[in-house]
C-alpha atoms as a PDB file:
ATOM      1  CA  UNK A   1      76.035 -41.494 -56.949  1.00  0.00           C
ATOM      2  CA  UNK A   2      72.689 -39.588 -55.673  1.00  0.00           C
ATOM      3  CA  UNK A   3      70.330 -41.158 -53.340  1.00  0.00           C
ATOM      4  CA  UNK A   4      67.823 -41.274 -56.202  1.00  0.00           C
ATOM      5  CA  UNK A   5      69.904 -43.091 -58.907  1.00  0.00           C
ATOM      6  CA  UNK A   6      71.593 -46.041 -56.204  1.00  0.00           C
ATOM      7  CA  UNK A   7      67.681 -46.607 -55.472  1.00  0.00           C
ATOM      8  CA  UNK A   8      66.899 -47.208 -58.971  1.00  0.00           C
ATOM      9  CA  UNK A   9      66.825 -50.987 -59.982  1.00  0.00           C
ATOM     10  CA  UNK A  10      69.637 -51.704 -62.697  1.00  0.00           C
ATOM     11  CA  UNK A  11      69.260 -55.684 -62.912  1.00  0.00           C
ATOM     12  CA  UNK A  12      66.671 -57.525 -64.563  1.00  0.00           C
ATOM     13  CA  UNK A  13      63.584 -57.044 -63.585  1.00  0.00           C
ATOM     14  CA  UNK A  14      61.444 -59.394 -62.748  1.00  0.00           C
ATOM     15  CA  UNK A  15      57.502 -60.282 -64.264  1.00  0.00           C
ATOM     16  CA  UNK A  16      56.629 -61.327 -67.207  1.00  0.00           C
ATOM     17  CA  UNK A  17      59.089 -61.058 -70.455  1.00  0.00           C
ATOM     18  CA  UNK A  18      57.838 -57.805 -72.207  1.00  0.00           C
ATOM     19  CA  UNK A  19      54.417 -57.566 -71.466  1.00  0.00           C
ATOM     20  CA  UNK A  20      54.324 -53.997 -70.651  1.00  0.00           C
ATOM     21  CA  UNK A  21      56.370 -53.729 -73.934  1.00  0.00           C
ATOM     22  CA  UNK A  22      54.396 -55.201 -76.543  1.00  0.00           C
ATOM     23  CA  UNK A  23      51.448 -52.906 -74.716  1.00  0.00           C
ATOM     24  CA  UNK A  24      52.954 -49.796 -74.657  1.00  0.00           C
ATOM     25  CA  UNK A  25      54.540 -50.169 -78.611  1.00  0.00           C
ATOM     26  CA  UNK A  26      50.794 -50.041 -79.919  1.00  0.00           C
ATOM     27  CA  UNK A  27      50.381 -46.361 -79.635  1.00  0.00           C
ATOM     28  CA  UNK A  28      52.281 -44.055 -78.648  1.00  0.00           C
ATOM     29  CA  UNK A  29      49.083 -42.153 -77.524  1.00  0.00           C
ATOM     30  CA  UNK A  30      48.268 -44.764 -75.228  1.00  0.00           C
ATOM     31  CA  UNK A  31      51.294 -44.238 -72.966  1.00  0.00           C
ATOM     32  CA  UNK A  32      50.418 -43.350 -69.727  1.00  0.00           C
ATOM     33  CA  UNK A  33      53.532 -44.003 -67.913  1.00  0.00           C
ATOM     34  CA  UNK A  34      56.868 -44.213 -69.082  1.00  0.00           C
ATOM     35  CA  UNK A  35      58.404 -48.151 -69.920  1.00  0.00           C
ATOM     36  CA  UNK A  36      61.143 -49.224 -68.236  1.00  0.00           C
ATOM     37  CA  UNK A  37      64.297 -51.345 -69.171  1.00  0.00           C
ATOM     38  CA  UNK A  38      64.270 -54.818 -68.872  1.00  0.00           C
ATOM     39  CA  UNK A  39      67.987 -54.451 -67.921  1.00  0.00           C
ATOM     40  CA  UNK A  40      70.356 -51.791 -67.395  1.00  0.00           C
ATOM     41  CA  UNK A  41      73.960 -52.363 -67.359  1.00  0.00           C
ATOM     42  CA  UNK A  42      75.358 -50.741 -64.712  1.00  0.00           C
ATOM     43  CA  UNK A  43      78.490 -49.303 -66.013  1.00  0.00           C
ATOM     44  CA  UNK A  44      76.723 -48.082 -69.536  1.00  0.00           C
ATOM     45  CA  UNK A  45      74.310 -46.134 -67.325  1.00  0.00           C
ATOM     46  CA  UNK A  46      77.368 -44.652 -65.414  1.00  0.00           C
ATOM     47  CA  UNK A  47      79.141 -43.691 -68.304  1.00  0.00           C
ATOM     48  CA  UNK A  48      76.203 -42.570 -70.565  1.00  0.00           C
ATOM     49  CA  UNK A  49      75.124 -40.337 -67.412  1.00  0.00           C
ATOM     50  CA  UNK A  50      78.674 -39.114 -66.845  1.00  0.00           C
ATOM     51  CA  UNK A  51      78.812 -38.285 -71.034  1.00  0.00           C
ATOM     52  CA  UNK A  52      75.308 -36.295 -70.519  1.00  0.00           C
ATOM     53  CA  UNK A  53      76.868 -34.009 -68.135  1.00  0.00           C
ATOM     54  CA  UNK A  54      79.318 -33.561 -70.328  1.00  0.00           C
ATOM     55  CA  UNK A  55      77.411 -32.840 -72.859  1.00  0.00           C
ATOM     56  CA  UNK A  56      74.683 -30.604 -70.998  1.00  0.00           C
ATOM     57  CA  UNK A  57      78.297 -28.480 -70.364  1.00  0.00           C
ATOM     58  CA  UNK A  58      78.890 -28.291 -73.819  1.00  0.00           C
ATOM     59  CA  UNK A  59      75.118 -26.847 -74.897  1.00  0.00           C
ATOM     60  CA  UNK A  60      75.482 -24.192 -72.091  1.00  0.00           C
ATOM     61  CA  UNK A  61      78.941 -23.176 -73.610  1.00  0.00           C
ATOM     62  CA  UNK A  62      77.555 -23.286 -76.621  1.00  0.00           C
ATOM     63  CA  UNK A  63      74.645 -20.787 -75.643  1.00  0.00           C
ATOM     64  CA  UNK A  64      76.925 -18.454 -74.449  1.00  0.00           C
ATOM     65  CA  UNK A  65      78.954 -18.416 -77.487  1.00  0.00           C
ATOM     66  CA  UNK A  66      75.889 -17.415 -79.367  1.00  0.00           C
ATOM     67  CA  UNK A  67      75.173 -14.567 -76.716  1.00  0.00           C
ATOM     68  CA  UNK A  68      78.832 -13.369 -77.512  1.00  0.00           C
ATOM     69  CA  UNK A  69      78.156 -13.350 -80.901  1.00  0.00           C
ATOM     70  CA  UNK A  70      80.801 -15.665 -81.834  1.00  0.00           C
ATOM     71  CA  UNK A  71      82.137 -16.308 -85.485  1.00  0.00           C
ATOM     72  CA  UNK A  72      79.693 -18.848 -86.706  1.00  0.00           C
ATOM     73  CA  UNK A  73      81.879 -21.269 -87.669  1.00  0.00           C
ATOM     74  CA  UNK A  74      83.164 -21.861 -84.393  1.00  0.00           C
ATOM     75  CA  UNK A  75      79.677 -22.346 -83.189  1.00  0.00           C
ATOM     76  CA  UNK A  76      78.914 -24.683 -85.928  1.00  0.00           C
ATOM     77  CA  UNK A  77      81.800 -26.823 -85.358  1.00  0.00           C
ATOM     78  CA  UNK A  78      81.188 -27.384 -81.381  1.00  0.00           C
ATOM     79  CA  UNK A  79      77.273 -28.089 -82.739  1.00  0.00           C
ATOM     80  CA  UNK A  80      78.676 -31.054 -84.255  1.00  0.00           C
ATOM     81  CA  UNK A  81      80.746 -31.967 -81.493  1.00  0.00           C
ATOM     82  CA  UNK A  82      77.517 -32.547 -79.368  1.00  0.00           C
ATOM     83  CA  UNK A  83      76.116 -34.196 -82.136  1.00  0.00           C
ATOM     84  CA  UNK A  84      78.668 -36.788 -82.143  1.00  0.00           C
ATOM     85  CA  UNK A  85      78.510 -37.044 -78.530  1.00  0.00           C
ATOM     86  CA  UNK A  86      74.803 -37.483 -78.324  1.00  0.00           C
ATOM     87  CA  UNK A  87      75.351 -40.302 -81.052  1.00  0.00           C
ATOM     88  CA  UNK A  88      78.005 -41.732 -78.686  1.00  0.00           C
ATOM     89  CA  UNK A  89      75.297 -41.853 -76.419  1.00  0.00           C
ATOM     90  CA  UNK A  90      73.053 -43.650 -78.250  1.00  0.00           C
ATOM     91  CA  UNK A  91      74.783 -46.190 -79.787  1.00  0.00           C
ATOM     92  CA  UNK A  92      76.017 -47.659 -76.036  1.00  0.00           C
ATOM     93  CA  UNK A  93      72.092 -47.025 -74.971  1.00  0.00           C
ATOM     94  CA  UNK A  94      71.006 -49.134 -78.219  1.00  0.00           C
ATOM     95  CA  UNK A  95      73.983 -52.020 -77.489  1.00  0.00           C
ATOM     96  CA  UNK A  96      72.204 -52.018 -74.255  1.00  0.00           C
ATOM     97  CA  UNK A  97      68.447 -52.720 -75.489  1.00  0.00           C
ATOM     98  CA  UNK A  98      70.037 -55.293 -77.796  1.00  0.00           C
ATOM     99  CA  UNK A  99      71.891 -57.449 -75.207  1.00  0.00           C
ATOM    100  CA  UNK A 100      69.083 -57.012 -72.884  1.00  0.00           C
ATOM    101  CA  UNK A 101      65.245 -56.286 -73.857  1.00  0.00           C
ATOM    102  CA  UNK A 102      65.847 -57.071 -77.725  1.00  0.00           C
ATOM    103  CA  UNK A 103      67.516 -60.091 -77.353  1.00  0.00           C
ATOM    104  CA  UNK A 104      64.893 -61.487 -74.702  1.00  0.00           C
ATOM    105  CA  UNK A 105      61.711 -60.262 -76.816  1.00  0.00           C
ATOM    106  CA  UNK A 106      63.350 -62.379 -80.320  1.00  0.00           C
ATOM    107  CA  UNK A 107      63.943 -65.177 -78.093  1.00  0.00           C
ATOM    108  CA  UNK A 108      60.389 -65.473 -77.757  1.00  0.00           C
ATOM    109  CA  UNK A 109      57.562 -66.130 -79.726  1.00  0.00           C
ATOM    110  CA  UNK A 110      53.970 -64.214 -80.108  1.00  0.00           C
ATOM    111  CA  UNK A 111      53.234 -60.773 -80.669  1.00  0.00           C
ATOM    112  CA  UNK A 112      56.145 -59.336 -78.239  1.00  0.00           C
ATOM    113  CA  UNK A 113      58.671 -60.982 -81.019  1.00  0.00           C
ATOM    114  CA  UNK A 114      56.960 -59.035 -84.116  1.00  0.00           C
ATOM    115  CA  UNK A 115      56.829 -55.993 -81.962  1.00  0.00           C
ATOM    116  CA  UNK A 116      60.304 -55.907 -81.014  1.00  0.00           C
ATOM    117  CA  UNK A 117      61.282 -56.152 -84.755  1.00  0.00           C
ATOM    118  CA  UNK A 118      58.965 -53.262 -85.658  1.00  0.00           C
ATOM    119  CA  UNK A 119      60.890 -51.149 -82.845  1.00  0.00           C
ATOM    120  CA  UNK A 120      64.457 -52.382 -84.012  1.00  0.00           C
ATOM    121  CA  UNK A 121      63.694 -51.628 -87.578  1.00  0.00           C
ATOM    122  CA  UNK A 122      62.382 -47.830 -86.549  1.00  0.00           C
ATOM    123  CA  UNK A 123      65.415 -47.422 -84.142  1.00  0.00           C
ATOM    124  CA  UNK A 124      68.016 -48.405 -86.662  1.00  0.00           C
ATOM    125  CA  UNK A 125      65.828 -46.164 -89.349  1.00  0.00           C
ATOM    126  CA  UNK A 126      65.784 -43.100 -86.911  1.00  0.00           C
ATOM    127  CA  UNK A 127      69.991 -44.165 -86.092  1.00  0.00           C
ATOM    128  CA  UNK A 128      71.069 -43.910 -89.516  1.00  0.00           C
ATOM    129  CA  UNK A 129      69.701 -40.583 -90.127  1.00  0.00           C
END
């Protein structure tokens, strides 16, 4: 583990539930600075970081296949590979913000609730695709 990741917070943090949240979910022009995670489990951020790596290997393999002029259908087939992978990805990042920063916003009540069901909606919308 870098220096830079082990300094990195990966527990709940504290301050007000969501605040920043509901603020930054307005508009995406508004955002100044990038949100954080309410919580990050430690071993999906291992393993989703370990799977990027992975992945960042497979898009430089697959750039040198397309230098080598390849047969197409090769390439095609390893596109989709990352594609899967990158959905891997996502789905353990997304059963993260559920368990964590979804499940605390719903528990609530106000504007941060509403908010968080806009966002789920969109992210299951933008999933399915």
């Amino acid at each position: 583990m870098s220096a830079r990741t082990s300094t990195k917070r990966s527990v709940v943090e504290s301050g007000a539930p969501h605040e920043a949240h509901v603020a930054a979910t307005k508009k995406k022009s508004d955002e100044t600075t990038p949100r954080k995670a309410h919580a990050v489990d430690v071993a999906i951020k291992t393993a989703a970081l370990k799977r990027l790596r992975r992945i960042e290997g497979q898009i430089r393999g697959l750039q040198r296949m397309v230098e080598d002029e390849r047969y197409c259908a090769d390439i095609v087939v390893q596109v989709a590979s990352v594609q899967e992978a990158l959905r891997a990805v996502s789905r353990e990042l997304m059963r993260n913000h559920l368990r964590h920063c979804a499940s605390q916003a719903l528990a609530g009540e106000g504007p941060q609730r509403g908010a968080m069901l806009e966002e789920l909606l969109d992210l299951m919308y933008r999933h399915a695709r």
